[in-house]
PDB file of N, CA and C in Angstrom:
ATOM      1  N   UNK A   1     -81.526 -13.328  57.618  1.00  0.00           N
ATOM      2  CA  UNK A   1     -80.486 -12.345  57.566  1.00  0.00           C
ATOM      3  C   UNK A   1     -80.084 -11.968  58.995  1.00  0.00           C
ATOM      4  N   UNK A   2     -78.379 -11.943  59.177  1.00  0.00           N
ATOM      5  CA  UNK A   2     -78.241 -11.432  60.553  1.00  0.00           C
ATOM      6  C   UNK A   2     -77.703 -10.055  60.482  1.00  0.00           C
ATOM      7  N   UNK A   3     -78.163  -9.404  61.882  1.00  0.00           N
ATOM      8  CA  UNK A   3     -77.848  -8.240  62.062  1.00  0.00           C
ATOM      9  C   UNK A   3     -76.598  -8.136  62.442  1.00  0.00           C
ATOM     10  N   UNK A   4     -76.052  -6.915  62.301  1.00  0.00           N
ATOM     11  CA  UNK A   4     -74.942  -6.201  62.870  1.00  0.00           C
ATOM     12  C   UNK A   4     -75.428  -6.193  64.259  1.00  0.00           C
ATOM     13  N   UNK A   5     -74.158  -6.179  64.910  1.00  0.00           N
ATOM     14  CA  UNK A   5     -73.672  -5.616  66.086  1.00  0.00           C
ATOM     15  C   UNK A   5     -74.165  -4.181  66.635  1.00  0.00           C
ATOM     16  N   UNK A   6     -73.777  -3.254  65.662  1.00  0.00           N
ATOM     17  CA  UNK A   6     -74.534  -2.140  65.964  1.00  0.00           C
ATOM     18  C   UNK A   6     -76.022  -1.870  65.921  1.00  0.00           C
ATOM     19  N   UNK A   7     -76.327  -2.151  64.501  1.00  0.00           N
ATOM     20  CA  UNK A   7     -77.551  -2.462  64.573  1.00  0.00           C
ATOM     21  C   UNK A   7     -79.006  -3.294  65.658  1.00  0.00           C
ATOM     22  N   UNK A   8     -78.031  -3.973  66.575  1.00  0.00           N
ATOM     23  CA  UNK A   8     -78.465  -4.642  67.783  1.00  0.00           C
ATOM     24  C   UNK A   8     -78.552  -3.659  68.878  1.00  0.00           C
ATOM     25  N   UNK A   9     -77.513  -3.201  68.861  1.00  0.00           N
ATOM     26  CA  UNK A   9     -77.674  -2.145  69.909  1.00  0.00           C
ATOM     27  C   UNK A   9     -78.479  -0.797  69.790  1.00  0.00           C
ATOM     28  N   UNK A  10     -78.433  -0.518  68.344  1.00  0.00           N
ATOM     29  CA  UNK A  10     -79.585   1.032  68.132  1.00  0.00           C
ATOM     30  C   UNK A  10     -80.815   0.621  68.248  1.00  0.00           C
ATOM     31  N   UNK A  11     -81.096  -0.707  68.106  1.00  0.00           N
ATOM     32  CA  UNK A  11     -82.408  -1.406  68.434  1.00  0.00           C
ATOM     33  C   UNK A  11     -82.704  -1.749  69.998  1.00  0.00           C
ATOM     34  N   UNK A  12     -81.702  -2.117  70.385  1.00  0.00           N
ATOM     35  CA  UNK A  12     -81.637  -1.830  72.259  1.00  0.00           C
ATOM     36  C   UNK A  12     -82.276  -0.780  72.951  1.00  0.00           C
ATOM     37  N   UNK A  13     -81.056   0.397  72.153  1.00  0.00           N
ATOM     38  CA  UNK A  13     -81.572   1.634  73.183  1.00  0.00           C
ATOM     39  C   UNK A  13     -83.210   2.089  72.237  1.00  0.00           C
ATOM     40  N   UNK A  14     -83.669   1.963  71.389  1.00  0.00           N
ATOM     41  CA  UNK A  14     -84.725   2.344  70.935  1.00  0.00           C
ATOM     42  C   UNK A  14     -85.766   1.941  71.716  1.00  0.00           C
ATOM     43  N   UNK A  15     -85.990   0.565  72.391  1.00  0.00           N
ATOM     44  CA  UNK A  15     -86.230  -0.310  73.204  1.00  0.00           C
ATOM     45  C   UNK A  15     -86.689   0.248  74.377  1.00  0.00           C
ATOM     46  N   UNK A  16     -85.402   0.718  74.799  1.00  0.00           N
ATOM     47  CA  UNK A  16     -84.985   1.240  76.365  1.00  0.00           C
ATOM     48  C   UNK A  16     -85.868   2.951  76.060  1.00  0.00           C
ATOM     49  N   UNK A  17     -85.895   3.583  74.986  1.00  0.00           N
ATOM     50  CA  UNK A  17     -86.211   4.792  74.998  1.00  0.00           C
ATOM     51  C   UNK A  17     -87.782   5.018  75.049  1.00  0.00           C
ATOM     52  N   UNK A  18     -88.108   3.921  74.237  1.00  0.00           N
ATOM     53  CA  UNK A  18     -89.716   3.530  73.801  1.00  0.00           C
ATOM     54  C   UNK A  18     -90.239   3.353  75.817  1.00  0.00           C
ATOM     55  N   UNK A  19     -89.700   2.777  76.366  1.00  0.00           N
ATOM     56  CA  UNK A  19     -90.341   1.891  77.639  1.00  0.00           C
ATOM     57  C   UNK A  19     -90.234   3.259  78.795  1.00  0.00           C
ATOM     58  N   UNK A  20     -89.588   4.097  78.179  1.00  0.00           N
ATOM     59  CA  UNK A  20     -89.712   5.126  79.456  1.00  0.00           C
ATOM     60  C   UNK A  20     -90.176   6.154  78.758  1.00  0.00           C
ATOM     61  N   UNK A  21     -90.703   6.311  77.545  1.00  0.00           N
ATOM     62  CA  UNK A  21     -91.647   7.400  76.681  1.00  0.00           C
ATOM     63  C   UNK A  21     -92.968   6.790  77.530  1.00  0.00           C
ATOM     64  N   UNK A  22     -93.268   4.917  77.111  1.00  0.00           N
ATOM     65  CA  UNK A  22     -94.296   4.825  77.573  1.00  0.00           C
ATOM     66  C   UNK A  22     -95.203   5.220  79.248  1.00  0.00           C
ATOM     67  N   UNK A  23     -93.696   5.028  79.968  1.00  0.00           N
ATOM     68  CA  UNK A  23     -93.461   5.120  82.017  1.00  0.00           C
ATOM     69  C   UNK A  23     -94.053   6.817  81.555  1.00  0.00           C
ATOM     70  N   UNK A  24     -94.264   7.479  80.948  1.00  0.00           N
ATOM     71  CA  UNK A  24     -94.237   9.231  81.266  1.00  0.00           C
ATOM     72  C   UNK A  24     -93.284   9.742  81.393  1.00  0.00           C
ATOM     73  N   UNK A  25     -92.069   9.349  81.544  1.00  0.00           N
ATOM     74  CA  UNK A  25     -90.482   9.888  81.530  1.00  0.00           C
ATOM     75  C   UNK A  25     -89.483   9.953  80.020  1.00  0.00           C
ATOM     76  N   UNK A  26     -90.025  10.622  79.424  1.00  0.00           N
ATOM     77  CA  UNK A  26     -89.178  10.390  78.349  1.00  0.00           C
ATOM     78  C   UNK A  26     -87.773  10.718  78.057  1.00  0.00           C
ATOM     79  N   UNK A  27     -87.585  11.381  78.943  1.00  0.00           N
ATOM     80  CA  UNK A  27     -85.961  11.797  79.697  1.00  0.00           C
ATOM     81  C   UNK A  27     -85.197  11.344  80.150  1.00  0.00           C
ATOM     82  N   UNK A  28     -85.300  10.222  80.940  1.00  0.00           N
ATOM     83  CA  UNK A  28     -84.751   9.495  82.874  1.00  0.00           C
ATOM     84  C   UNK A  28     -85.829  10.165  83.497  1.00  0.00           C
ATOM     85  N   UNK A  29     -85.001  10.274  84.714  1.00  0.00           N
ATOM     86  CA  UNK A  29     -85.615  10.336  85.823  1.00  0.00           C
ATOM     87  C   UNK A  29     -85.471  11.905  86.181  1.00  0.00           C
ATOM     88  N   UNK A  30     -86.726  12.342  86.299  1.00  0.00           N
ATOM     89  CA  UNK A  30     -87.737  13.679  86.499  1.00  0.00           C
ATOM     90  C   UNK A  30     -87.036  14.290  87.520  1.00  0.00           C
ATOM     91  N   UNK A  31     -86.581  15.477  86.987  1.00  0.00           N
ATOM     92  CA  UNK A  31     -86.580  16.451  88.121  1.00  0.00           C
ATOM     93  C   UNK A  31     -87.238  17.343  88.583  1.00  0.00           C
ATOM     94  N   UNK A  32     -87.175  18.462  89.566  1.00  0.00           N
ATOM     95  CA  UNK A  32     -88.619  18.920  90.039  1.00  0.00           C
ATOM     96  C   UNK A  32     -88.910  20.053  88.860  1.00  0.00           C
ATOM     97  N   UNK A  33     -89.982  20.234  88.740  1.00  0.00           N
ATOM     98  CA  UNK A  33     -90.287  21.031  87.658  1.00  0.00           C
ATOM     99  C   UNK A  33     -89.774  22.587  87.594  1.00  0.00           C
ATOM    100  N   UNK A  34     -89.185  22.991  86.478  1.00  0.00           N
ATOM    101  CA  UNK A  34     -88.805  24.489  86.344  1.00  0.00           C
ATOM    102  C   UNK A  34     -90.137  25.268  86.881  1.00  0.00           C
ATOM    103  N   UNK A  35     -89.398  26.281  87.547  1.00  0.00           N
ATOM    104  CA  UNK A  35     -90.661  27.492  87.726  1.00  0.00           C
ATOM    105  C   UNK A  35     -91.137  27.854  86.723  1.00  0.00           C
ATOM    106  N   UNK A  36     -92.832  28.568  86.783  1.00  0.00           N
ATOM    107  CA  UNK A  36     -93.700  29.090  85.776  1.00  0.00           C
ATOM    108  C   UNK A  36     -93.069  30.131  85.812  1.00  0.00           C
ATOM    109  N   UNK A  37     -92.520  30.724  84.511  1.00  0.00           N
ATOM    110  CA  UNK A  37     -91.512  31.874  84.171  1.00  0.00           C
ATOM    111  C   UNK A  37     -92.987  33.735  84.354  1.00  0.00           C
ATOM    112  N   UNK A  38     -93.858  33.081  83.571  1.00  0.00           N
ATOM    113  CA  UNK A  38     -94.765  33.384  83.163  1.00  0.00           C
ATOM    114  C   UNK A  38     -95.476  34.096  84.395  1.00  0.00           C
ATOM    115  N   UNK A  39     -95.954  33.083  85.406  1.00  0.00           N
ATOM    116  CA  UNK A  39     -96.389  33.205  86.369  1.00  0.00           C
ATOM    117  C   UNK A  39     -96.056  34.622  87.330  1.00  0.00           C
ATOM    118  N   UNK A  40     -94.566  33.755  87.264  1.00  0.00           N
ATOM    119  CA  UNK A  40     -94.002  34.478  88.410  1.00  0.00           C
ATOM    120  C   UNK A  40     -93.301  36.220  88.212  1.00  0.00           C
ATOM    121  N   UNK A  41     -93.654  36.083  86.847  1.00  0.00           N
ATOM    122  CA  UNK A  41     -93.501  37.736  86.299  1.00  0.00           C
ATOM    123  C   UNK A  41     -94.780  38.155  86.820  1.00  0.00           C
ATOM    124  N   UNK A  42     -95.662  37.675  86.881  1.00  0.00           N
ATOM    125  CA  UNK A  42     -97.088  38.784  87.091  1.00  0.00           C
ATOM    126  C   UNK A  42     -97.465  38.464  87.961  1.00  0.00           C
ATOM    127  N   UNK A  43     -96.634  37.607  88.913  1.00  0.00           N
ATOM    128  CA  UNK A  43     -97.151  37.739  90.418  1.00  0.00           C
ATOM    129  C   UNK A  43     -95.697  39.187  91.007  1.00  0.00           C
ATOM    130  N   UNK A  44     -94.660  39.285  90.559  1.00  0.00           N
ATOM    131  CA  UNK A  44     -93.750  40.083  90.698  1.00  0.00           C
ATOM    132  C   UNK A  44     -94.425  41.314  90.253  1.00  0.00           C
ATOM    133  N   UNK A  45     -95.440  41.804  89.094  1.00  0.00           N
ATOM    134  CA  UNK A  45     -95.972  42.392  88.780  1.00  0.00           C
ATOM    135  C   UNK A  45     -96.928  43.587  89.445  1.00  0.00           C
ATOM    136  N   UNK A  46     -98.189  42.076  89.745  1.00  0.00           N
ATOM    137  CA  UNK A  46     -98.874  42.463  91.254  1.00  0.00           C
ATOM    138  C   UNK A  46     -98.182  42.874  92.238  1.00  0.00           C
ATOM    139  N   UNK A  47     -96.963  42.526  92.548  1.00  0.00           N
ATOM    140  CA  UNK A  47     -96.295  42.966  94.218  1.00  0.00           C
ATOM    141  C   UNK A  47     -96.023  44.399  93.810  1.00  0.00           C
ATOM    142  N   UNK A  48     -95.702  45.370  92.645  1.00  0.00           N
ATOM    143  CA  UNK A  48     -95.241  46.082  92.249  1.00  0.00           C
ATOM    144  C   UNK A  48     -93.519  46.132  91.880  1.00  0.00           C
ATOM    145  N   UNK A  49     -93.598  44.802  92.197  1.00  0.00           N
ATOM    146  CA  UNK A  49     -91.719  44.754  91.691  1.00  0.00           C
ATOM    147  C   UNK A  49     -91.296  44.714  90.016  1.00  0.00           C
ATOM    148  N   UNK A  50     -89.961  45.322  89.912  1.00  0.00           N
ATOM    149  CA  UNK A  50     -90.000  45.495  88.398  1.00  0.00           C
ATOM    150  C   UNK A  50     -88.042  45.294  89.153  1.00  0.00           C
ATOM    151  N   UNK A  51     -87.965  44.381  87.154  1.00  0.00           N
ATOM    152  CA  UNK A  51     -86.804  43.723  86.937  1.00  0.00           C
ATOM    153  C   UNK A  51     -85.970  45.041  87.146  1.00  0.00           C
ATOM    154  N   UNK A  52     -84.287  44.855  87.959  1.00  0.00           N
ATOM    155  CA  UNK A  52     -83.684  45.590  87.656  1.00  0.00           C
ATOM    156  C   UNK A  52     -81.845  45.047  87.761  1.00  0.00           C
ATOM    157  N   UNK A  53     -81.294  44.653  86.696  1.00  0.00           N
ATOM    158  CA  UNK A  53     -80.384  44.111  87.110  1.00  0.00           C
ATOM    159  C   UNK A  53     -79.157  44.665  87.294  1.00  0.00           C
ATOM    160  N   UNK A  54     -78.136  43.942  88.392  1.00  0.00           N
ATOM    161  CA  UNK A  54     -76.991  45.471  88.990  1.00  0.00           C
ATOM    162  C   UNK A  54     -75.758  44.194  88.757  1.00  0.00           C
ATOM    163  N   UNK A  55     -75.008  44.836  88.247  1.00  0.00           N
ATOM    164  CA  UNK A  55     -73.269  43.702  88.307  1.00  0.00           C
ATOM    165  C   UNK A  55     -72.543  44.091  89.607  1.00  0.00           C
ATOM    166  N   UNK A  56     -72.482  43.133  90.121  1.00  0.00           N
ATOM    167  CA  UNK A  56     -71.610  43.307  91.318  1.00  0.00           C
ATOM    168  C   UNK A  56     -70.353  42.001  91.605  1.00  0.00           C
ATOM    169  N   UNK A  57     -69.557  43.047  92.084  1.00  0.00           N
ATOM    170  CA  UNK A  57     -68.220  41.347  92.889  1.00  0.00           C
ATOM    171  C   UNK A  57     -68.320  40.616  93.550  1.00  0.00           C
ATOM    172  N   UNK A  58     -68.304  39.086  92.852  1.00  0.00           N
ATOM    173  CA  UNK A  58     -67.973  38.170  93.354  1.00  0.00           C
ATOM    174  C   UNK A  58     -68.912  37.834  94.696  1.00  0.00           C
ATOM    175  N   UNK A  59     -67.735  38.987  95.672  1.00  0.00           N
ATOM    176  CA  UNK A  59     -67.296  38.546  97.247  1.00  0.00           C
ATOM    177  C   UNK A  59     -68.623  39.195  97.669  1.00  0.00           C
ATOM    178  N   UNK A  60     -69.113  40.360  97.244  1.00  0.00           N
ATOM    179  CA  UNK A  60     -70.437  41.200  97.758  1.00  0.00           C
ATOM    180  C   UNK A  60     -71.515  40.088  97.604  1.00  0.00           C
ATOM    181  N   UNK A  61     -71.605  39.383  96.137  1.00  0.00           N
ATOM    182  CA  UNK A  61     -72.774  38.861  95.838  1.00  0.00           C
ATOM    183  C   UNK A  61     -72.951  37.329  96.884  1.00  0.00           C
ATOM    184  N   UNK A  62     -71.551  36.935  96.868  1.00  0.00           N
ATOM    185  CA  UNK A  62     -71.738  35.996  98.107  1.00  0.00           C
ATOM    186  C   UNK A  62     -72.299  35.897  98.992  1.00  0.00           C
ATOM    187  N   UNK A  63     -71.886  37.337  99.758  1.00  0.00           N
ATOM    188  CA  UNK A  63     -72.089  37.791 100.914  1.00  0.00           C
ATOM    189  C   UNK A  63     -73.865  37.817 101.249  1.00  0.00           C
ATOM    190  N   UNK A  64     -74.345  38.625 100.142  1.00  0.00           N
ATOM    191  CA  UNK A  64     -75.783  38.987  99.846  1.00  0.00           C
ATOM    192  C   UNK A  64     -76.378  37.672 100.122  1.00  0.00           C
ATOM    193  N   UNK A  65     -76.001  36.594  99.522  1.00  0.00           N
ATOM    194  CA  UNK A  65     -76.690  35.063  99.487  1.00  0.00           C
ATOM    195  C   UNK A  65     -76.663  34.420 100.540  1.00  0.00           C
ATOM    196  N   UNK A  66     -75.351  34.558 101.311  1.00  0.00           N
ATOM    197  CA  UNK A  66     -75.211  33.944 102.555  1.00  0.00           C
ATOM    198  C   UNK A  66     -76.340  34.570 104.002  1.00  0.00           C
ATOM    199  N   UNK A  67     -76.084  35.880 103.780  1.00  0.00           N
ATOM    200  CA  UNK A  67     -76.743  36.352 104.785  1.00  0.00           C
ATOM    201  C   UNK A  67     -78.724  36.540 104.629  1.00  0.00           C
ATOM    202  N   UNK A  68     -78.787  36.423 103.128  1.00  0.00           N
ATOM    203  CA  UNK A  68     -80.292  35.966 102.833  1.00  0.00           C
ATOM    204  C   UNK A  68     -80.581  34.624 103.171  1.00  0.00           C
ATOM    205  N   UNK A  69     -79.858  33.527 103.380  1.00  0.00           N
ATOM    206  CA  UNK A  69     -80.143  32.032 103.375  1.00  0.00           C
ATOM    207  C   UNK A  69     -79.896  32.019 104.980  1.00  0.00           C
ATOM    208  N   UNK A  70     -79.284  32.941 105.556  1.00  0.00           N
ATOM    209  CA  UNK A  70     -79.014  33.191 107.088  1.00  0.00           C
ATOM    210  C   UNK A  70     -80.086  33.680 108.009  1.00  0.00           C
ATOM    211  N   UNK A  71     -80.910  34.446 106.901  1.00  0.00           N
ATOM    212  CA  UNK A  71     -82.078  35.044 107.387  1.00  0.00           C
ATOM    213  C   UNK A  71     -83.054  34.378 106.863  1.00  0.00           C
ATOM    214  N   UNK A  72     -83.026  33.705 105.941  1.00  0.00           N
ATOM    215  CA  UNK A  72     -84.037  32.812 105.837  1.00  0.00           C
ATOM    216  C   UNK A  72     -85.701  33.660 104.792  1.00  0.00           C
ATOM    217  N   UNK A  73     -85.030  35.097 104.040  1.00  0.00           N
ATOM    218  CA  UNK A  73     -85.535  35.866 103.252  1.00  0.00           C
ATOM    219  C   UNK A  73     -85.030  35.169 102.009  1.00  0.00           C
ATOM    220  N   UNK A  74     -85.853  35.763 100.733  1.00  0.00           N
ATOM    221  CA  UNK A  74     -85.298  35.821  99.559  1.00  0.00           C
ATOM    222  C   UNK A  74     -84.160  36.947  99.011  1.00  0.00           C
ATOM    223  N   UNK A  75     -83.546  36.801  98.032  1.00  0.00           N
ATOM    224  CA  UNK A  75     -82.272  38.002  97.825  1.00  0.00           C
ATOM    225  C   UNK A  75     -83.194  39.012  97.239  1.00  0.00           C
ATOM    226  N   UNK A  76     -83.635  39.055  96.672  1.00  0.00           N
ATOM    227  CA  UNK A  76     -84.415  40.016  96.497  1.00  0.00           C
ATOM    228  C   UNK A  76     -85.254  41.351  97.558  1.00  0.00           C
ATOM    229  N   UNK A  77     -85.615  40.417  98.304  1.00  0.00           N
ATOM    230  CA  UNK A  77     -86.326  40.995  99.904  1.00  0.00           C
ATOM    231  C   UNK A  77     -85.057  42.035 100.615  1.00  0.00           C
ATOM    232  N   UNK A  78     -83.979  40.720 101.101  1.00  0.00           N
ATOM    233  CA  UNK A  78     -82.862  41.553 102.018  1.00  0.00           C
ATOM    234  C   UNK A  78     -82.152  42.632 100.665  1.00  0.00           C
ATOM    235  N   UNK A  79     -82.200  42.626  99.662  1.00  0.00           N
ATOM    236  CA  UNK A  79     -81.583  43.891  99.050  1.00  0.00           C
ATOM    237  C   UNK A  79     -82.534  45.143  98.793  1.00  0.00           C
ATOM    238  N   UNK A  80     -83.511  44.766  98.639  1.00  0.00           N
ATOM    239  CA  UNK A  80     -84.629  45.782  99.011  1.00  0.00           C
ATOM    240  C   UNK A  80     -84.209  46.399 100.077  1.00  0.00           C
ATOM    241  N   UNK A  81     -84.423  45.639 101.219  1.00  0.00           N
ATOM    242  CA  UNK A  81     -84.309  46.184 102.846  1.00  0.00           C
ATOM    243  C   UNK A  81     -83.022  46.994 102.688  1.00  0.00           C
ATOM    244  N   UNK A  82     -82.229  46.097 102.290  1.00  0.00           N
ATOM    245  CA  UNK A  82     -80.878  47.577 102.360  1.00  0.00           C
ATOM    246  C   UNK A  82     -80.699  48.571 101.984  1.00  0.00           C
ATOM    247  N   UNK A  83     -81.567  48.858 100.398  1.00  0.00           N
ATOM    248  CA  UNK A  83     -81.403  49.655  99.920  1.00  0.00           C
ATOM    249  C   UNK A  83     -82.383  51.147 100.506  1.00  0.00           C
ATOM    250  N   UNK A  84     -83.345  50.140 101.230  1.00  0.00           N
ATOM    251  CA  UNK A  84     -84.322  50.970 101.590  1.00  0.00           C
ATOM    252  C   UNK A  84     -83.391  51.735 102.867  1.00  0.00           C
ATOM    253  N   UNK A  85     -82.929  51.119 103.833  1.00  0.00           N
ATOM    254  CA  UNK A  85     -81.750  51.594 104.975  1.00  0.00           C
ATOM    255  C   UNK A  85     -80.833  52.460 104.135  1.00  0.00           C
ATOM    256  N   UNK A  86     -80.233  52.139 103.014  1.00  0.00           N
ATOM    257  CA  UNK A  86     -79.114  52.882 102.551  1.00  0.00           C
ATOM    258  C   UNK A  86     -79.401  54.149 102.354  1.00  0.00           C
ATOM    259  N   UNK A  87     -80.601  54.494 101.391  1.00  0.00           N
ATOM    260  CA  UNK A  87     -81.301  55.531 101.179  1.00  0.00           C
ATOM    261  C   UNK A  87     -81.628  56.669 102.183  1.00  0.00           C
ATOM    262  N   UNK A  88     -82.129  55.767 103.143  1.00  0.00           N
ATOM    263  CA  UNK A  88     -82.968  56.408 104.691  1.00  0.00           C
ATOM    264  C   UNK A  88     -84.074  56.470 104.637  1.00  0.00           C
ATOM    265  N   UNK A  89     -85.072  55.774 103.971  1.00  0.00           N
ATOM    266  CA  UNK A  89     -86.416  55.823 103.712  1.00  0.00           C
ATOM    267  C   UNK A  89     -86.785  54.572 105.115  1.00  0.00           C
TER     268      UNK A  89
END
C-alpha cells in the first residue's frame, strides 16, 4: 500500500520531532532559562522589598531605563534612590 503525500510528511516531521525530544531539546534550540519566579520573590523578600506597582508615561518610563542601564543599577534600585531623594530621607 502507498502512502499519501501528506501522510509522508506528518511522518517526516514526527521524525524530525522524535530526534530532538531524543537531543534534550524538545523545542529547537534552547534559550537561556526563565528566571526562578519563586526564588526571586523570597530573595526580594529577605531584602525587605515588597511588590508595588505605579503606571507611568511612556517618555518617564524610558527615561527611568535608560538612565538605570547608564548607571549600570537595576530599575528598581535607581527608583528607590529617587524616591528616597524625593522624599528627603
Amino acid at each position: 500500500m502507498t502512502m499519501k503525500r501528506t501522510e509522508l510528511e506528518k511522518r517526516q516531521g514526527l521524525t524530525i520531532a522524535n530526534a530532538q525530544r531524543r537531543a534534550g531539546n524538545a523545542y529547537g534550540p534552547s534559550r537561556t532559562a526563565p528566571p526562578d519566579r519563586k526564588a526571586q520573590r523570597e530573595a526580594d523578600r529577605a531584602a525587605g522589598r515588597v511588590p508595588f506597582a505605579v503606571k507611568l508615561p511612556a517618555e518617564l518610563s524610558a527615561a527611568l531605563r535608560q538612565q538605570a542601564q547608564a548607571r549600570g543599577v537595576r530599575l528598581d534600585d535607581l527608583v528607590a534612590e529617587l524616591l528616597r531623594a524625593g522624599l528627603g530621607r
